[in-house]
Protein backbone atom coordinates (compact mmCIF):
# COMPACT_ATOMS: atom_id res chain seq x y z
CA UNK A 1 51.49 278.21 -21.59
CA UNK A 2 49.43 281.04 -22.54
CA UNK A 3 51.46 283.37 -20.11
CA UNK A 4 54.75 282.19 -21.81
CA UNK A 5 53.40 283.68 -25.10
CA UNK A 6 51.81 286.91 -23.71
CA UNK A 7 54.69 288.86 -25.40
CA UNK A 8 53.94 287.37 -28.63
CA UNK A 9 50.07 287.21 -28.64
CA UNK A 10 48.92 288.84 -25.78
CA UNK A 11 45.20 288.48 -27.28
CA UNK A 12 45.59 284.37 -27.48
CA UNK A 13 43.22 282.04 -25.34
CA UNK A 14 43.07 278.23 -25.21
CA UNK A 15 40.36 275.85 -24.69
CA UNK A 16 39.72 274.22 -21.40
CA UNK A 17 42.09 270.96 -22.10
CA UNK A 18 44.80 273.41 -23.69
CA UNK A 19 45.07 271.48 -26.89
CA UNK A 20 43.44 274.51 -28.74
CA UNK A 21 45.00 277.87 -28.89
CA UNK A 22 43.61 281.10 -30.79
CA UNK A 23 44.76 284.61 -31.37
CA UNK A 24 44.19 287.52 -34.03
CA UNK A 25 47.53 286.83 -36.13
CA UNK A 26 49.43 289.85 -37.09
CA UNK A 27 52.43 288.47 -38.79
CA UNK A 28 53.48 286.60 -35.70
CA UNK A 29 52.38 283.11 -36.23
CA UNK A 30 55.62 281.65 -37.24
CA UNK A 31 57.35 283.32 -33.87
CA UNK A 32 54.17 281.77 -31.50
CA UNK A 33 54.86 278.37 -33.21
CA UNK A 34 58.81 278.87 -32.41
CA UNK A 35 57.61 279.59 -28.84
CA UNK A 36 55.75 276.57 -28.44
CA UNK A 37 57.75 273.99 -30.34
CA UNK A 38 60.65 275.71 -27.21
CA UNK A 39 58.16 274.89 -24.35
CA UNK A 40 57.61 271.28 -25.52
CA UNK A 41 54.33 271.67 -27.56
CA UNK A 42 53.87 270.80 -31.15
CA UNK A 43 51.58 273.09 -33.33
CA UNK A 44 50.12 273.44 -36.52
CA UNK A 45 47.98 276.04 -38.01
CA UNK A 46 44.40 275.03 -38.96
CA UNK A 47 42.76 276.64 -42.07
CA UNK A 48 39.75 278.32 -40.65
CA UNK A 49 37.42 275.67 -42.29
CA UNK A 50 39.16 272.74 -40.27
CA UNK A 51 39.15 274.92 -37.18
CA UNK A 52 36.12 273.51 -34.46
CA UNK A 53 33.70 276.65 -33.73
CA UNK A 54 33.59 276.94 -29.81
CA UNK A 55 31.48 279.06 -28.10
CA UNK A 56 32.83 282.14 -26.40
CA UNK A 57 32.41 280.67 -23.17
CA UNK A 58 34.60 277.67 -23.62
CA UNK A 59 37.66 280.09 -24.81
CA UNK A 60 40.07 280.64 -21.70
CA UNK A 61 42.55 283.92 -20.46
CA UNK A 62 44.91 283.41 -18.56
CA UNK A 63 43.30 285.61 -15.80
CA UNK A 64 40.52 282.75 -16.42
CA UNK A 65 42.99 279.70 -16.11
CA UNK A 66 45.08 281.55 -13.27
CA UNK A 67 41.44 281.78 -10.96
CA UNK A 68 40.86 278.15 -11.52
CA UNK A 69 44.08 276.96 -10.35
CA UNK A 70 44.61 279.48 -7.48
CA UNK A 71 40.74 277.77 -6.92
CA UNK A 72 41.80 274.32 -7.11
CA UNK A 73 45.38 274.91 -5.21
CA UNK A 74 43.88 276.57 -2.28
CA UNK A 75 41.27 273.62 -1.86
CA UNK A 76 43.74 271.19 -1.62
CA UNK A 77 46.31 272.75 0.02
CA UNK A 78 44.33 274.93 2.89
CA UNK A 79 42.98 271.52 4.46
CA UNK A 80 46.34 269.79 4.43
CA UNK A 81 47.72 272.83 6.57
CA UNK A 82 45.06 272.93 8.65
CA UNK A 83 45.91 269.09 9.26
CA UNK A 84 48.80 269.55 10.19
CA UNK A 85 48.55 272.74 12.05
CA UNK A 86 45.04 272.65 13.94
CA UNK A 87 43.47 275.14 12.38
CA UNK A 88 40.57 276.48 13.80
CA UNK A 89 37.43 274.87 11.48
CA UNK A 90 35.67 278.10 12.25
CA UNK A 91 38.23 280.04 9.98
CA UNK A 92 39.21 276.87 8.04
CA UNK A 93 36.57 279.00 4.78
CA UNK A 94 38.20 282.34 5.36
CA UNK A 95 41.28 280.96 5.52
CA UNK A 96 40.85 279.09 2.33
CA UNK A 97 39.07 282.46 0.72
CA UNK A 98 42.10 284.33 1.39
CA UNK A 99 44.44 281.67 0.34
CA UNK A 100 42.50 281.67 -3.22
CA UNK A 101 42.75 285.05 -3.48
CA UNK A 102 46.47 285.67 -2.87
CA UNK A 103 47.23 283.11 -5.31
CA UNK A 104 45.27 284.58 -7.91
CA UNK A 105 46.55 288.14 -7.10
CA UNK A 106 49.89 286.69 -7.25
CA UNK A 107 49.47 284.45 -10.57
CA UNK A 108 48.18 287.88 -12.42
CA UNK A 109 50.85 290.04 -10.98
CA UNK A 110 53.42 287.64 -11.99
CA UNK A 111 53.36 286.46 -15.21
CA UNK A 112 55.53 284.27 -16.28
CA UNK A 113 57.70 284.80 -19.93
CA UNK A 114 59.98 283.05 -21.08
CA UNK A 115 63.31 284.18 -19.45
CA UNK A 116 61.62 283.57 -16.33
CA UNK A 117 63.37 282.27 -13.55
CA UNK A 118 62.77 278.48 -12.03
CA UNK A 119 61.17 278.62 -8.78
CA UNK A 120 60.33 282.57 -8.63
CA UNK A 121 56.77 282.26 -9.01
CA UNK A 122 56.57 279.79 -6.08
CA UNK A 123 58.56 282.32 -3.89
CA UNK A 124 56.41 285.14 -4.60
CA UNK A 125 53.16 283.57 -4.07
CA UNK A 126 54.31 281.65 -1.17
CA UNK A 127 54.95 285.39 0.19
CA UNK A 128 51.81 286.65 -0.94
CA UNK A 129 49.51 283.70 1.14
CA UNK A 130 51.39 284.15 4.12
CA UNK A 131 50.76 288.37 3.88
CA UNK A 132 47.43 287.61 2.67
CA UNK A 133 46.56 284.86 5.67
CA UNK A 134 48.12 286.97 9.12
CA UNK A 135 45.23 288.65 9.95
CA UNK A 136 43.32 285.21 10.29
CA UNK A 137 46.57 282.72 11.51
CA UNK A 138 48.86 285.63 13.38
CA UNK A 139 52.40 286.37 11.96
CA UNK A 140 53.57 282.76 13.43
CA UNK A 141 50.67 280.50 11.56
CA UNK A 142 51.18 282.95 8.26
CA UNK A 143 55.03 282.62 8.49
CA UNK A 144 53.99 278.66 8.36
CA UNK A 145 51.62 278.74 5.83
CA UNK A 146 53.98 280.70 3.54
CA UNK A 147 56.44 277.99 3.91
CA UNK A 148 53.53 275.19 3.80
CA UNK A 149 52.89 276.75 0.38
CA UNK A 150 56.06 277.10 -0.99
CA UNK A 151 57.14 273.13 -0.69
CA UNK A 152 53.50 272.73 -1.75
CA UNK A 153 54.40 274.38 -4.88
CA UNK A 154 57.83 273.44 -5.35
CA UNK A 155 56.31 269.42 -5.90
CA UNK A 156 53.66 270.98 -8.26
């Protein structure tokens, strides 16, 4: 969500859960509200006396939110390849190292606003892994992986 908004508030951060969203308003409140209410989420502005004081810590990027999912993708997803492809358990960590890390790169690099189109993310970063992974699988093992992550994505 907070990528979809980057245009409009491209200081805003969320809490963990998402339910929370802050940014320095400079006139565009009104427009970020119109963003959300066209993604599906309802808003309303808190006077800064109702607003619940968080700690710095618990305030989220995107670059922050993008690392934990490319964290929590590539743990599921890496061990379910190697499953189904016999992946050596000696590379089975690097493998799932570089899988995090190209789908991080990839989540940064490609952020999504609203005119966006369905499914381009998932291409790209299913292109990025397998680049990312052939010098540990071999062009045949990446070429898989980049389609293993793709329908991965695709039912995310």
């Amino acid at each position: 969500m907070l990528a979809r908004i980057d245009d409009l508030a491209p200081d805003a951060a969320s809490d963990h859960s998402g339910a929370l969203l802050r940014f320095i308003d400079h006139g565009q409140t009104a427009q970020v509200r119109v963003r959300l209410y066209e993604l599906g989420y309802e808003s309303e502005e808190l006077d800064p006396s109702e607003s619940q004081e968080l700690p710095e810590s618990q305030w989220y990027r995107p670059a922050d939110l993008s690392r934990e999912e490319a964290r929590v993708l590539a743990s599921r997803m890496t061990p379910a390849f190697g499953r189904q492809h016999a992946v050596d358990p000696a590379v089975a960590a690097a493998l799932q190292d570089c899988v995090e890390a190209a789908l991080f790169g990839c989540f940064v690099a490609n952020p999504l606003g609203s005119a966006a189109a369905a499914g381009s993310l998932r291409t790209e970063c299913a292109a990025a892994v397998a680049a990312a992974a052939g010098h540990i699988l071999g062009p045949n093992g990446a070429r898989a992986l980049g389609e293993f992550v793709d329908r991965w994505l695709g039912k995310s």
